[in-house]
N, C-alpha and C. Protein backbone atom coordinates (compact mmCIF):
# COMPACT_ATOMS: atom_id res chain seq x y z
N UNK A 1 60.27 -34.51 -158.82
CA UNK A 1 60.05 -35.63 -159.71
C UNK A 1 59.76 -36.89 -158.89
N UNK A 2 58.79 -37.73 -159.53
CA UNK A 2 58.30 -39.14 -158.89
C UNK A 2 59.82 -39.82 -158.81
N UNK A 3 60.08 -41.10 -158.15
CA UNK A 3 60.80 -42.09 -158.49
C UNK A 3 61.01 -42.84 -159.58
N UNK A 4 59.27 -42.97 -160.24
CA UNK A 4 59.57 -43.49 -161.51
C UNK A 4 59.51 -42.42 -162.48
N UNK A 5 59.90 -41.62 -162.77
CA UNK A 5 60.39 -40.21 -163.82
C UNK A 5 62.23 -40.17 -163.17
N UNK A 6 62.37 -40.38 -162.02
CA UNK A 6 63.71 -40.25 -162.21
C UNK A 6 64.44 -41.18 -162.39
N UNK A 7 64.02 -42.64 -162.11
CA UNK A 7 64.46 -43.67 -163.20
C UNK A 7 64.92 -44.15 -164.25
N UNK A 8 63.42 -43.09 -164.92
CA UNK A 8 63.45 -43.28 -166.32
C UNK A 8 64.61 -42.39 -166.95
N UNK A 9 64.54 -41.40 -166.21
CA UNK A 9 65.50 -40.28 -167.08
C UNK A 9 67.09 -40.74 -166.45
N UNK A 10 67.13 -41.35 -165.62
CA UNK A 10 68.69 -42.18 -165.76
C UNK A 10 68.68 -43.05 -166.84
N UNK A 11 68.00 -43.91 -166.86
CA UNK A 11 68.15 -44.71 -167.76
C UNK A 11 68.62 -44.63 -169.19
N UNK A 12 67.69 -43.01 -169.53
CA UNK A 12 67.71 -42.68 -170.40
C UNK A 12 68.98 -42.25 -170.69
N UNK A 13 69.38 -41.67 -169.63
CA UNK A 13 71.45 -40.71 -169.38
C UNK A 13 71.91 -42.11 -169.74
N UNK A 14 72.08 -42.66 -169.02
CA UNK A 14 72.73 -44.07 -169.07
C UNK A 14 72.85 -44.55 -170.62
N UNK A 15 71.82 -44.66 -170.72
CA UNK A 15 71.98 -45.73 -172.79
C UNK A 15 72.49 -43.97 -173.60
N UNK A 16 72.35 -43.16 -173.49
CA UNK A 16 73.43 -41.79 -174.23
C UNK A 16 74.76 -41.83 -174.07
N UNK A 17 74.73 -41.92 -172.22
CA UNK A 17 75.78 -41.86 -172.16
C UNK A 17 77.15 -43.45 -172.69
N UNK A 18 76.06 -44.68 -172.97
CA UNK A 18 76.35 -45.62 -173.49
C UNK A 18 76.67 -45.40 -175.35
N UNK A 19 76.23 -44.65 -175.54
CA UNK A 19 75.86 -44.05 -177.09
C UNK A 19 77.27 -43.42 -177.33
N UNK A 20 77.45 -42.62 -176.29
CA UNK A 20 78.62 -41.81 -176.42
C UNK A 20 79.86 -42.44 -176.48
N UNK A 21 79.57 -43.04 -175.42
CA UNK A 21 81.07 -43.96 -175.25
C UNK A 21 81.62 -44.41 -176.40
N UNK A 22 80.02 -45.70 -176.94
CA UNK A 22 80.50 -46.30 -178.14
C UNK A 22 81.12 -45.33 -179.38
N UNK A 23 81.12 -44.14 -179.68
CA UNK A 23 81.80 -43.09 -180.39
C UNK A 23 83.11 -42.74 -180.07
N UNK A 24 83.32 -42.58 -178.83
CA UNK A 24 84.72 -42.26 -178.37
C UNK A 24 85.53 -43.63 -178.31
N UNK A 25 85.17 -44.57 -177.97
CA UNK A 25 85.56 -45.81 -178.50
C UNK A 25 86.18 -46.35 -179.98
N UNK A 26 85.40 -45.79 -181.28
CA UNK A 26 85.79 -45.79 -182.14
C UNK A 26 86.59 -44.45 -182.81
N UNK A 27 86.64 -43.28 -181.98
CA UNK A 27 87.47 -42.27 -182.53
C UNK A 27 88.58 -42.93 -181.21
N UNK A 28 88.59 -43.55 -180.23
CA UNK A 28 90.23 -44.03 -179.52
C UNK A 28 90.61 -44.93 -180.75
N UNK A 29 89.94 -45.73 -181.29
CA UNK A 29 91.00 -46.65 -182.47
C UNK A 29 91.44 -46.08 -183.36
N UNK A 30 90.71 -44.87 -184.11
CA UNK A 30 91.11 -44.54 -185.35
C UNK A 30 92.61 -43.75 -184.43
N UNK A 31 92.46 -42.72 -183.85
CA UNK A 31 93.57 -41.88 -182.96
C UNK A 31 94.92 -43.42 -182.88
N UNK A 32 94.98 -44.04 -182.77
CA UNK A 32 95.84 -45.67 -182.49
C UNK A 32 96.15 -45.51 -183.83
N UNK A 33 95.24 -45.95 -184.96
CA UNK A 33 95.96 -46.30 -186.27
C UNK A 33 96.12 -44.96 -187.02
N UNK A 34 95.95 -43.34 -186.11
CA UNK A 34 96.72 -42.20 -187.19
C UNK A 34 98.06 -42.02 -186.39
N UNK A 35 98.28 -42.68 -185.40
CA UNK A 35 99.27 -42.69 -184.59
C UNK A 35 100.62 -43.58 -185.19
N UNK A 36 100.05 -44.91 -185.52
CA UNK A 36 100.75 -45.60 -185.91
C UNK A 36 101.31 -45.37 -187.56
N UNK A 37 100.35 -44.71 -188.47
CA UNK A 37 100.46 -44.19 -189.72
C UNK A 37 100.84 -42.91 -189.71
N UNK A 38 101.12 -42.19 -188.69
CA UNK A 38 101.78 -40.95 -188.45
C UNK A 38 100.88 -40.00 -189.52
N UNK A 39 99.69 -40.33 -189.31
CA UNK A 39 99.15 -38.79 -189.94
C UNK A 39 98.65 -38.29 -189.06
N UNK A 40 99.58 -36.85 -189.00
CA UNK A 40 99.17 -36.40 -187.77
C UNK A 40 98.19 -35.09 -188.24
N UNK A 41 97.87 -34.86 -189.23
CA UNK A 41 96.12 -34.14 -189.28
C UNK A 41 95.10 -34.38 -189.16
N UNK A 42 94.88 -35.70 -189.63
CA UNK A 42 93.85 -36.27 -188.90
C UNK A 42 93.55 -36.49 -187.51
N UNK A 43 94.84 -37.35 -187.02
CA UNK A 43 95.16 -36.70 -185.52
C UNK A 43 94.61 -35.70 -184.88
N UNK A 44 95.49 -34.75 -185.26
CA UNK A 44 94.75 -33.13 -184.72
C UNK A 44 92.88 -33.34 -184.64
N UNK A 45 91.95 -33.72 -185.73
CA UNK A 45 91.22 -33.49 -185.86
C UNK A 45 90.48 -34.72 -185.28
N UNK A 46 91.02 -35.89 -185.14
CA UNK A 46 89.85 -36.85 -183.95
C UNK A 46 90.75 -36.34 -182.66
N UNK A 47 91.57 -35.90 -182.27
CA UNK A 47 91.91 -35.41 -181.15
C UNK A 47 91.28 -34.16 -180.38
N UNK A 48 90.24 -33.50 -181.60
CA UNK A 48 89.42 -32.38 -181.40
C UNK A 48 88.23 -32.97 -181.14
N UNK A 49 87.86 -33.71 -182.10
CA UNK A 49 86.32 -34.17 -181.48
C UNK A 49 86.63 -35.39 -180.25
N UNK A 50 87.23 -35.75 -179.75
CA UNK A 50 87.23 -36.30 -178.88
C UNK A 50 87.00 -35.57 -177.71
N UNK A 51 87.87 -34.58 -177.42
CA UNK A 51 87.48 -33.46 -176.70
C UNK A 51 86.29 -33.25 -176.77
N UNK A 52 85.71 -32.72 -177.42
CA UNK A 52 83.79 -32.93 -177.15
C UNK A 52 83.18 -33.40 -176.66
N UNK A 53 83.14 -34.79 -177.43
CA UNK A 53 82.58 -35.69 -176.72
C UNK A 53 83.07 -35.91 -175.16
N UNK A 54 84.07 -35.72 -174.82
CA UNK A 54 84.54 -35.95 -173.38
C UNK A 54 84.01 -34.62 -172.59
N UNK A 55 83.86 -33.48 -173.08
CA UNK A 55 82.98 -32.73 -172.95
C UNK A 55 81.41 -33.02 -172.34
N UNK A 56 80.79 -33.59 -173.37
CA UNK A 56 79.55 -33.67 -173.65
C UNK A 56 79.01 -35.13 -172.62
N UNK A 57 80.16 -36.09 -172.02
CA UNK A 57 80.64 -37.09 -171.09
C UNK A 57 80.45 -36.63 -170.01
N UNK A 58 81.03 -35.65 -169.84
CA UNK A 58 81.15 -35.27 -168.19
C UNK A 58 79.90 -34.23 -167.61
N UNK A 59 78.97 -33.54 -168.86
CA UNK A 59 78.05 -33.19 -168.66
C UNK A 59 76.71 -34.30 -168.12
N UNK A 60 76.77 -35.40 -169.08
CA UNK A 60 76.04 -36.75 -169.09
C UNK A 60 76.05 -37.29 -167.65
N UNK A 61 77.79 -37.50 -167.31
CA UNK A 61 77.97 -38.03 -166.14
C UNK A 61 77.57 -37.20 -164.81
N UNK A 62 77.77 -35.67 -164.90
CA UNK A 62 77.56 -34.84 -163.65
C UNK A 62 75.78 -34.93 -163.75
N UNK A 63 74.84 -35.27 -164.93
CA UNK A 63 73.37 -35.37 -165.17
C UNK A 63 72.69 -36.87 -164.11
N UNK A 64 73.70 -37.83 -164.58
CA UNK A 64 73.45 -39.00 -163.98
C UNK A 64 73.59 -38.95 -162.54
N UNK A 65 74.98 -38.41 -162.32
CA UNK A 65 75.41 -38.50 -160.79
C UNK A 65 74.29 -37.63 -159.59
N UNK A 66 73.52 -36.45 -160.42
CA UNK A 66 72.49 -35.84 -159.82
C UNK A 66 71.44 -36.59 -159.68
N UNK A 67 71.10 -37.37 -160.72
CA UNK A 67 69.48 -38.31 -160.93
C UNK A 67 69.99 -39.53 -159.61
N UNK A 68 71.46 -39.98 -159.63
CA UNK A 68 71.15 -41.19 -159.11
C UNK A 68 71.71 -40.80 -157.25
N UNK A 69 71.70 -39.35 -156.83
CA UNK A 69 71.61 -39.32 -155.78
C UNK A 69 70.23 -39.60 -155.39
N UNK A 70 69.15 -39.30 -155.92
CA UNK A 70 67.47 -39.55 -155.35
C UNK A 70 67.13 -41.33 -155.86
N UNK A 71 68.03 -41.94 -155.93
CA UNK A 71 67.66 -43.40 -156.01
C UNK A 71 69.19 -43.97 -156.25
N UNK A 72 68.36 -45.17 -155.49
CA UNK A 72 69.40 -46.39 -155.04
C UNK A 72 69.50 -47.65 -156.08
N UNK A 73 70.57 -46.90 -157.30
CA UNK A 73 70.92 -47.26 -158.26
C UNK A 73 71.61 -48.61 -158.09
N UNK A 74 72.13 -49.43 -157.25
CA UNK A 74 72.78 -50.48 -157.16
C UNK A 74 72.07 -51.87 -157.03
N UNK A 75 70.64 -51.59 -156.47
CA UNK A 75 69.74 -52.42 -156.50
C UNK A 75 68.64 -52.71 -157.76
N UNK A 76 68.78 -51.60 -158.03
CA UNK A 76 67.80 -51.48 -158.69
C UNK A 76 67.91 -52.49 -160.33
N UNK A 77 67.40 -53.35 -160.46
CA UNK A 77 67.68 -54.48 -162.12
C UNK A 77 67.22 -53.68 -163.25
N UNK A 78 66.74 -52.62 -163.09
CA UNK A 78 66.39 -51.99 -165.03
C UNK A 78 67.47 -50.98 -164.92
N UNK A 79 67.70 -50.55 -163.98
CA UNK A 79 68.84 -49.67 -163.94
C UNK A 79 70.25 -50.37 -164.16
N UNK A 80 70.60 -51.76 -163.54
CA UNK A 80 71.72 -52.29 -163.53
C UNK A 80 72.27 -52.61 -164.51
N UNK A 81 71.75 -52.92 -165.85
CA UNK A 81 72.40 -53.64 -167.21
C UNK A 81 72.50 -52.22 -167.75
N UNK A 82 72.17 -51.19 -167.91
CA UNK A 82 72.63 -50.04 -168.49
C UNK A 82 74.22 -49.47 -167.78
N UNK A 83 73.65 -49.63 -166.70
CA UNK A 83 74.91 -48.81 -165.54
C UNK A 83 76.60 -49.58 -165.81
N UNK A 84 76.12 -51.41 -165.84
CA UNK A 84 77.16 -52.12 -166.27
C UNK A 84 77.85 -51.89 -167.63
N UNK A 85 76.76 -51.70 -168.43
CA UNK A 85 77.61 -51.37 -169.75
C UNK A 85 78.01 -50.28 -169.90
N UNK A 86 77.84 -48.83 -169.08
CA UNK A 86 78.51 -47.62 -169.54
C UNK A 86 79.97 -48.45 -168.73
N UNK A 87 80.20 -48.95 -167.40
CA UNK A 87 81.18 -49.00 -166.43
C UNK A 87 82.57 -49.58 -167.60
N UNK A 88 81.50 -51.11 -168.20
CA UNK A 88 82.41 -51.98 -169.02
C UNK A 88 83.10 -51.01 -170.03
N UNK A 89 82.27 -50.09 -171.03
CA UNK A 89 82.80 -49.41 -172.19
C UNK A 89 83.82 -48.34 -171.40
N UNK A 90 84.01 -47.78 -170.05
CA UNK A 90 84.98 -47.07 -169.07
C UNK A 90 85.82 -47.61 -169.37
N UNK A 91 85.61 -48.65 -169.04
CA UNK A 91 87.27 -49.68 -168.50
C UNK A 91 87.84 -49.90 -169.83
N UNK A 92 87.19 -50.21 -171.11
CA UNK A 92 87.88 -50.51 -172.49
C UNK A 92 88.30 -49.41 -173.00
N UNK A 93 87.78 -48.13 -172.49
CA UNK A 93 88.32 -46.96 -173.10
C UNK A 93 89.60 -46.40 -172.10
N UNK A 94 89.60 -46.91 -170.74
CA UNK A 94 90.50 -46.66 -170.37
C UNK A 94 92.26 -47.81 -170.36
N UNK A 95 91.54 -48.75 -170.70
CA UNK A 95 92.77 -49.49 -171.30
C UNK A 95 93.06 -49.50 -172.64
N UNK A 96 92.31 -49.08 -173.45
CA UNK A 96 93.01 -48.39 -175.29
C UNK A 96 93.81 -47.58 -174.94
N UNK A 97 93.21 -46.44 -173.86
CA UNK A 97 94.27 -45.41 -173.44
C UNK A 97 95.70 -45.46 -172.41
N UNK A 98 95.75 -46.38 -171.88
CA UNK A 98 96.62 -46.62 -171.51
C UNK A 98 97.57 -47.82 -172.69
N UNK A 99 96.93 -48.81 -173.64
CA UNK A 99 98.41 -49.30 -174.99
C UNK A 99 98.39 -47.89 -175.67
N UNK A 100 97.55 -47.01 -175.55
CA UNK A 100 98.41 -45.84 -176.54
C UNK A 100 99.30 -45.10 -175.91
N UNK A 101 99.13 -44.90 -174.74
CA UNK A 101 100.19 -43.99 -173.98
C UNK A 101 101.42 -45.12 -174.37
N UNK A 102 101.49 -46.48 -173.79
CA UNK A 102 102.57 -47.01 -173.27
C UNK A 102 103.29 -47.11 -174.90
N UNK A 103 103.13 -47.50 -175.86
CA UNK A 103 103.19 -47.58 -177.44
C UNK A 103 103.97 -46.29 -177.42
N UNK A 104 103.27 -45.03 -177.32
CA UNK A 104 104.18 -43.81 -177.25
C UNK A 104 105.45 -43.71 -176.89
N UNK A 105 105.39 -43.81 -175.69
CA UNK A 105 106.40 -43.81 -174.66
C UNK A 105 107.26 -45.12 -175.01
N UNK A 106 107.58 -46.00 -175.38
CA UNK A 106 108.28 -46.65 -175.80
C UNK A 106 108.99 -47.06 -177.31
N UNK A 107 107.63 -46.24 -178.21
CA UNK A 107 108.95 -45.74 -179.42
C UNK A 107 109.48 -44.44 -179.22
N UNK A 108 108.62 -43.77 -178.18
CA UNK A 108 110.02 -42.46 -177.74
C UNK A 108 111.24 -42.92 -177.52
N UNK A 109 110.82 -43.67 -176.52
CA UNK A 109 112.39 -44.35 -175.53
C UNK A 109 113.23 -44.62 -176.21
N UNK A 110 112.75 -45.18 -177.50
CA UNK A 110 113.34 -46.19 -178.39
C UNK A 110 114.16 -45.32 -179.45
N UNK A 111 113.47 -44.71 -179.92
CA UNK A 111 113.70 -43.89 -180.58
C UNK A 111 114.98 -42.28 -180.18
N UNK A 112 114.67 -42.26 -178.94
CA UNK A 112 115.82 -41.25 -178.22
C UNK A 112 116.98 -41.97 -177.97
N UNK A 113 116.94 -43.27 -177.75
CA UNK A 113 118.12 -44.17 -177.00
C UNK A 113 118.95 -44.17 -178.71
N UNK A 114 118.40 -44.54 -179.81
CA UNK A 114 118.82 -44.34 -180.93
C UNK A 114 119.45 -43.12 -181.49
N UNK A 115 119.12 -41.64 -180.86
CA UNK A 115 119.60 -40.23 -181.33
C UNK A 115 120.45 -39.82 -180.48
N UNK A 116 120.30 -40.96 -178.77
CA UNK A 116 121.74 -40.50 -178.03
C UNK A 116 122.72 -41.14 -178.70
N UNK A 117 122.63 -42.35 -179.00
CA UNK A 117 124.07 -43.52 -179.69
C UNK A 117 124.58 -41.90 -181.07
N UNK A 118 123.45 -42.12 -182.05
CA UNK A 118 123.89 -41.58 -183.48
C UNK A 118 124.78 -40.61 -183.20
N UNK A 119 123.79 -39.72 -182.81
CA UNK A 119 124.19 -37.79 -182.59
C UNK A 119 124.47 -37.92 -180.91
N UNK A 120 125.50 -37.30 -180.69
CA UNK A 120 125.65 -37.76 -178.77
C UNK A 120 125.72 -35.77 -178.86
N UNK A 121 125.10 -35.85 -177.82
CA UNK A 121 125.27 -34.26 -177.69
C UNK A 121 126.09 -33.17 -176.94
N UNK A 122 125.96 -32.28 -176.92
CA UNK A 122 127.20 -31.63 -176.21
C UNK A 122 127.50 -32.35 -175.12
N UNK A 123 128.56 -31.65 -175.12
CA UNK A 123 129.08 -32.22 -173.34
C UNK A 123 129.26 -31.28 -172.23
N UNK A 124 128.64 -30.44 -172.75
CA UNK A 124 128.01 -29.40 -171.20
C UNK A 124 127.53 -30.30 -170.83
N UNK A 125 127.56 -29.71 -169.27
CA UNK A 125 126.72 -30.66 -168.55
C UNK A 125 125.58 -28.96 -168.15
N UNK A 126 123.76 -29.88 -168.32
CA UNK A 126 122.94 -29.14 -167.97
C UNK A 126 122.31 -28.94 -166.49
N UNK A 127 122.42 -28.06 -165.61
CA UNK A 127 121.36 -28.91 -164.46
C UNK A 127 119.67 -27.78 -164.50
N UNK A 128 119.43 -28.20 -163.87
CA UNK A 128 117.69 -28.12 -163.16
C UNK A 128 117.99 -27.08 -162.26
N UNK A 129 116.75 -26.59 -162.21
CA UNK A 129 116.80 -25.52 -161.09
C UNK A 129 116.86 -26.18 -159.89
N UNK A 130 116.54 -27.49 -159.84
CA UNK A 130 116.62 -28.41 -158.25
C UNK A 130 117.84 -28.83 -157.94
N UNK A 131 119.19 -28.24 -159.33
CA UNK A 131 120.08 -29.24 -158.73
C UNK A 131 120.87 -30.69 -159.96
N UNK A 132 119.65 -31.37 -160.76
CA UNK A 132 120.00 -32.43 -160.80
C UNK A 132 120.66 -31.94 -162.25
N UNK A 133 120.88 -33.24 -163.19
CA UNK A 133 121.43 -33.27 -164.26
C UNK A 133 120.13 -33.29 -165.33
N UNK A 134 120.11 -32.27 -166.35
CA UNK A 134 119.19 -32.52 -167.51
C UNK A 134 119.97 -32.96 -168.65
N UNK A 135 119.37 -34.28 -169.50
CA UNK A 135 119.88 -34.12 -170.89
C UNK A 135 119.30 -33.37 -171.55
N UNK A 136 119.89 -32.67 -172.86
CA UNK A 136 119.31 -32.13 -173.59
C UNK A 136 118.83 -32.54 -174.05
N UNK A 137 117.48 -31.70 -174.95
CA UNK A 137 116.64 -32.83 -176.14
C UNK A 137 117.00 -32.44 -177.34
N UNK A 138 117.36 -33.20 -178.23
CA UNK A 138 117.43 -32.95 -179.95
C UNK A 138 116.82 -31.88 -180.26
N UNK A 139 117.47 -30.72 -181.28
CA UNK A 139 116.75 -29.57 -181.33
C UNK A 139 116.44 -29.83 -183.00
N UNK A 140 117.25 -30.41 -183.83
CA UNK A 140 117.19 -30.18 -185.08
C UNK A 140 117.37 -31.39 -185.71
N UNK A 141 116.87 -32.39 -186.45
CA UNK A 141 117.79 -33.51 -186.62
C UNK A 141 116.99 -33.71 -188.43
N UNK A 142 118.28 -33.52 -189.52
CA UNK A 142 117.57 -33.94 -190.74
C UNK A 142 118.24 -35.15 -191.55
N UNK A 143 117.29 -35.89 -191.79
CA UNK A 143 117.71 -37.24 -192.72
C UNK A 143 117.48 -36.94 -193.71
N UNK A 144 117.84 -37.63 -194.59
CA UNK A 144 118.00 -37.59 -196.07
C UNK A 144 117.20 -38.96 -196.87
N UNK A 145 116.22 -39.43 -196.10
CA UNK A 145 115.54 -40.06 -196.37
C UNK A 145 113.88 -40.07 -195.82
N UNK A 146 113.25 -40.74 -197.01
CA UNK A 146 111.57 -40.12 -196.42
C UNK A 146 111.36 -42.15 -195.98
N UNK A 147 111.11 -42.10 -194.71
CA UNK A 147 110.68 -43.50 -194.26
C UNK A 147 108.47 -43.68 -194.95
């Protein structure tokens, strides 16, 4: 392929793979507010197509990363405003994903520190095959109320 055919066909990866993003971008928010509304079937099911698309991402990206070994993508100005905006939509998808992890992990915390006080659990003590101390985790726990 010429230089200018393999240009073009980055470019072209580039604004798809810009295409894409913007999709996984909006299935990371909805995944945030079935998280926070605890429906977790829907869940299941943008948690499936996300997979795809992250799929269909890394095909895009291993397409690009081939095109832009035969050119010197950093210089290049028709190439650069595409390349910036897949990088920018990276970084926003990777910081949605990191307040959803941390959101998790802290109404876990929150939420376990609350089921050690209520329900305190046996008093075996558990260890690890290394040695250390395991707590147990809640196996069964029923309320009598629908939140």
């Amino acid at each position: 392929m010429e230089a200018l055919e393999i240009k073009a066909e980055l470019i072209n990866v580039l604004h798809k793979e810009s295409n894409l993003l913007d999709e996984i971008l909006k299935h990371q928010d909805a995944v945030h507010e079935c998280v926070r509304k605890r429906n977790w079937i829907e869940l299941e099911n943008l948690l499936a197509a996300l997979q795809i698309m992250s799929e269909d991402f890394v095909e895009l990206d291993n397409k690009r990363s081939e095109l832009s070994e035969n050119a010197d993508i950093s210089r290049d100005f028709e190439v650069t405003p595409a390349l910036s905006s897949v990088r920018s939509k990276l970084s926003k998808s990777k910081l949605q994903n990191k307040v959803l992890n941390e959101y998790i992990s802290t109404t876990k915390s929150f939420l376990q520190g609350i089921f050690d006080e209520v329900l305190p659990e046996r008093r075996n003590i558990t260890y690890s095959r290394y040695g250390k101390i395991v707590k147990g985790e809640l196996h069964n726990v029923v309320v009598n109320q629908v939140v």
